[in-house]
C-alpha atoms as a PDB file:
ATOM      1  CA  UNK A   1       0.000   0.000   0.000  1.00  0.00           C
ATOM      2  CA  UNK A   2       1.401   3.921  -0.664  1.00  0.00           C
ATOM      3  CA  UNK A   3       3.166   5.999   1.745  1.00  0.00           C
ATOM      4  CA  UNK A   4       2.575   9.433   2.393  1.00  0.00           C
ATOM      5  CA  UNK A   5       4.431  11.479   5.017  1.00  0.00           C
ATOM      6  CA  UNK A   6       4.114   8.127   7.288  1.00  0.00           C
ATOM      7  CA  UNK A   7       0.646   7.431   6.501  1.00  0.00           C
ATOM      8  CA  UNK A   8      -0.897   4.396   4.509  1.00  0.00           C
ATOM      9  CA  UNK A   9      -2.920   5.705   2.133  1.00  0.00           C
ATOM     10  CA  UNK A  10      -6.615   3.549   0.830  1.00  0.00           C
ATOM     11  CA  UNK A  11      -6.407   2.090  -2.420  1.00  0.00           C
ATOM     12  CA  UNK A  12      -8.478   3.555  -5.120  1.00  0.00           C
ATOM     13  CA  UNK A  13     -10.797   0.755  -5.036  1.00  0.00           C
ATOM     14  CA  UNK A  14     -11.700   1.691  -1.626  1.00  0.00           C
ATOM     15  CA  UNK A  15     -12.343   5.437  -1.351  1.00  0.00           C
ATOM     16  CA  UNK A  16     -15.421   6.384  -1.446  1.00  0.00           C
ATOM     17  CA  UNK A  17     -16.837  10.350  -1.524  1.00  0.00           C
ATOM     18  CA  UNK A  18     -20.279  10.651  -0.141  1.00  0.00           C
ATOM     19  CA  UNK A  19     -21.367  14.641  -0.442  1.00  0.00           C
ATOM     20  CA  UNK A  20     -24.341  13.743   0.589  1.00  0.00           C
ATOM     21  CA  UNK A  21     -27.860  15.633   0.269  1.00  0.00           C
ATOM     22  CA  UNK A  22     -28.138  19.195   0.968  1.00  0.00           C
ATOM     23  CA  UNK A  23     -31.721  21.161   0.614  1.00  0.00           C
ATOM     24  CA  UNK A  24     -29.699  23.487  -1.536  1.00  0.00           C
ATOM     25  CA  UNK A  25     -28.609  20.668  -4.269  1.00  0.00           C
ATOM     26  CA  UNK A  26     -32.343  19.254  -4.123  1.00  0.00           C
ATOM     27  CA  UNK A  27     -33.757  22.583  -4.624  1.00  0.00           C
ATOM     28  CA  UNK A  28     -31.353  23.477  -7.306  1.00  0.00           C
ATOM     29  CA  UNK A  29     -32.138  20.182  -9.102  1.00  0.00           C
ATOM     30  CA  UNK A  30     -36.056  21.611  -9.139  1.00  0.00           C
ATOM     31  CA  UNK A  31     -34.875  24.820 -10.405  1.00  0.00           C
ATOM     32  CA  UNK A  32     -32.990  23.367 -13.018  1.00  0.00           C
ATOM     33  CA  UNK A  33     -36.072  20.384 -14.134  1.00  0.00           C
ATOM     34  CA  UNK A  34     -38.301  23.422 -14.012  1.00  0.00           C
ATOM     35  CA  UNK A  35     -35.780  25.575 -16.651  1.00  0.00           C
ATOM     36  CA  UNK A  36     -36.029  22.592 -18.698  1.00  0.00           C
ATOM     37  CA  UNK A  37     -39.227  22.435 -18.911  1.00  0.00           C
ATOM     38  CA  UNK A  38     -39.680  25.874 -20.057  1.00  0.00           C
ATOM     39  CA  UNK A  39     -40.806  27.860 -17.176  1.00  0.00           C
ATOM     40  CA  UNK A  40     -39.603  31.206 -17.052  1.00  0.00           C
ATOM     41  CA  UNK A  41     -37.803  31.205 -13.470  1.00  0.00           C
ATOM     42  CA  UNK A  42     -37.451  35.048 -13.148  1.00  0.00           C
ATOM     43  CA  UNK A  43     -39.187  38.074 -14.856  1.00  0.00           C
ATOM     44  CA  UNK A  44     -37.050  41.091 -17.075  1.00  0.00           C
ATOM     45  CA  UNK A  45     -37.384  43.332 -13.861  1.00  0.00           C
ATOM     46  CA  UNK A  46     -36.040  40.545 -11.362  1.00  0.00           C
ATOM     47  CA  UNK A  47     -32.562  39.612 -13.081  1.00  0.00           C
ATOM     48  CA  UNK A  48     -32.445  43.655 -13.779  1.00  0.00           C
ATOM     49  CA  UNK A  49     -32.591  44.021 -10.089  1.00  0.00           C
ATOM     50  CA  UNK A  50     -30.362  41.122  -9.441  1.00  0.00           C
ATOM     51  CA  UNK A  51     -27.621  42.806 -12.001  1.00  0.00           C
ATOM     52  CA  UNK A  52     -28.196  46.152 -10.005  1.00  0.00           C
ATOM     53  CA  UNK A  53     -27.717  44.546  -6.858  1.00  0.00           C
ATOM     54  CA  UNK A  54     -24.136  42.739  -7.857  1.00  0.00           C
ATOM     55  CA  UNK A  55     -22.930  46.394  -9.165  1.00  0.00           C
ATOM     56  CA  UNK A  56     -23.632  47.582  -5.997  1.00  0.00           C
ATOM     57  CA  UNK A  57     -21.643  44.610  -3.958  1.00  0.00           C
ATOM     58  CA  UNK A  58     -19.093  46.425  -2.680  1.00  0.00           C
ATOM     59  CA  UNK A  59     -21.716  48.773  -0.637  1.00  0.00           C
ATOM     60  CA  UNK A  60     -24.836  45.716  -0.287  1.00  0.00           C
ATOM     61  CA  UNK A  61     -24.421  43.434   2.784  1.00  0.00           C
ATOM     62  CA  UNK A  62     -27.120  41.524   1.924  1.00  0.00           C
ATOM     63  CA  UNK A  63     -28.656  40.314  -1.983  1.00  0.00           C
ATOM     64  CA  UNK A  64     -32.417  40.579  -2.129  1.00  0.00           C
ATOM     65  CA  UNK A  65     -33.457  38.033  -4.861  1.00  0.00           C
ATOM     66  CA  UNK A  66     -36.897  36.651  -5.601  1.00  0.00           C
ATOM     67  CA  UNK A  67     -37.498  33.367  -5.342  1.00  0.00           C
ATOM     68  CA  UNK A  68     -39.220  30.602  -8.075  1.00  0.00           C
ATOM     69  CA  UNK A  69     -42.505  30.718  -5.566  1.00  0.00           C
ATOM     70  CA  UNK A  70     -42.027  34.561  -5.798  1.00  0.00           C
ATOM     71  CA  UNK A  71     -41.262  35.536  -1.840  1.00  0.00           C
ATOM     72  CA  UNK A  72     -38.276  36.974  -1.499  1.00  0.00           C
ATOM     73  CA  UNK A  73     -34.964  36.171   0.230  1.00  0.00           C
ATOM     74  CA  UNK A  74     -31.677  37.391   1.321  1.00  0.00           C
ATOM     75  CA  UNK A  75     -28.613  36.304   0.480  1.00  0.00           C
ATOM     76  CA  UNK A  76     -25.073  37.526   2.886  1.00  0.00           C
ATOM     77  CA  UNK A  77     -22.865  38.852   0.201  1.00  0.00           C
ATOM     78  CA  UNK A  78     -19.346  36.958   0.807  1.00  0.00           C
ATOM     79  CA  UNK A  79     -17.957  39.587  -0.950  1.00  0.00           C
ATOM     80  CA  UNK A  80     -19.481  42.770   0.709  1.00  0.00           C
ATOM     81  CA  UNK A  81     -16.532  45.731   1.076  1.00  0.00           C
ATOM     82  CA  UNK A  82     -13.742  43.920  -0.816  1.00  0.00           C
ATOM     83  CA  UNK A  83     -12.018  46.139  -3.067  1.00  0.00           C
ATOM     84  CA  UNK A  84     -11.833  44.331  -6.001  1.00  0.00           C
ATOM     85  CA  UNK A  85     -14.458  41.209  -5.924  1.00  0.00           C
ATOM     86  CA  UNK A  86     -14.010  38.428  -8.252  1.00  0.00           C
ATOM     87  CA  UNK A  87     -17.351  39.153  -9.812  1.00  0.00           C
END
């Protein structure tokens, strides 16, 4: 079996990766069966106001974004007061 720094390491054949099932993959899975299908997810005004919102990130703590039931949500922005965001 492989070494590493004094450790025996599992054989391929025996790792296995579990990332189990988070409410956030399940309900993007919906989102995305719901795209294909052909329902419109968000109106012209909503990703307008989402593409406001992210020029604004440097100043925004917290995203406001409509959700597929239409209530709305907010999001923490990971990025709020960084001076040069990576979006």
């Amino acid at each position: 079996m492989p070494q590493a720094l004094g450790h025996t390491l599992a054989s391929p054949e025996h790792i296995c990766l579990d990332y189990g099932c988070s409410n956030w993959r399940i309900s993007t899975q919906k989102a995305a069966d719901l795209y294909r299908s052909g329902t419109k997810l968000w109106t012209r005004g909503d990703l307008k106001d989402i593409e406001q919102q992210l020029g604004q990130s440097y100043t925004m703590e917290r995203f406001s974004v409509r959700r597929i039931d239409r209530s709305m949500i907010q999001i923490s922005n990971p990025l709020f007061q960084l001076q040069n965001p990576i979006w």
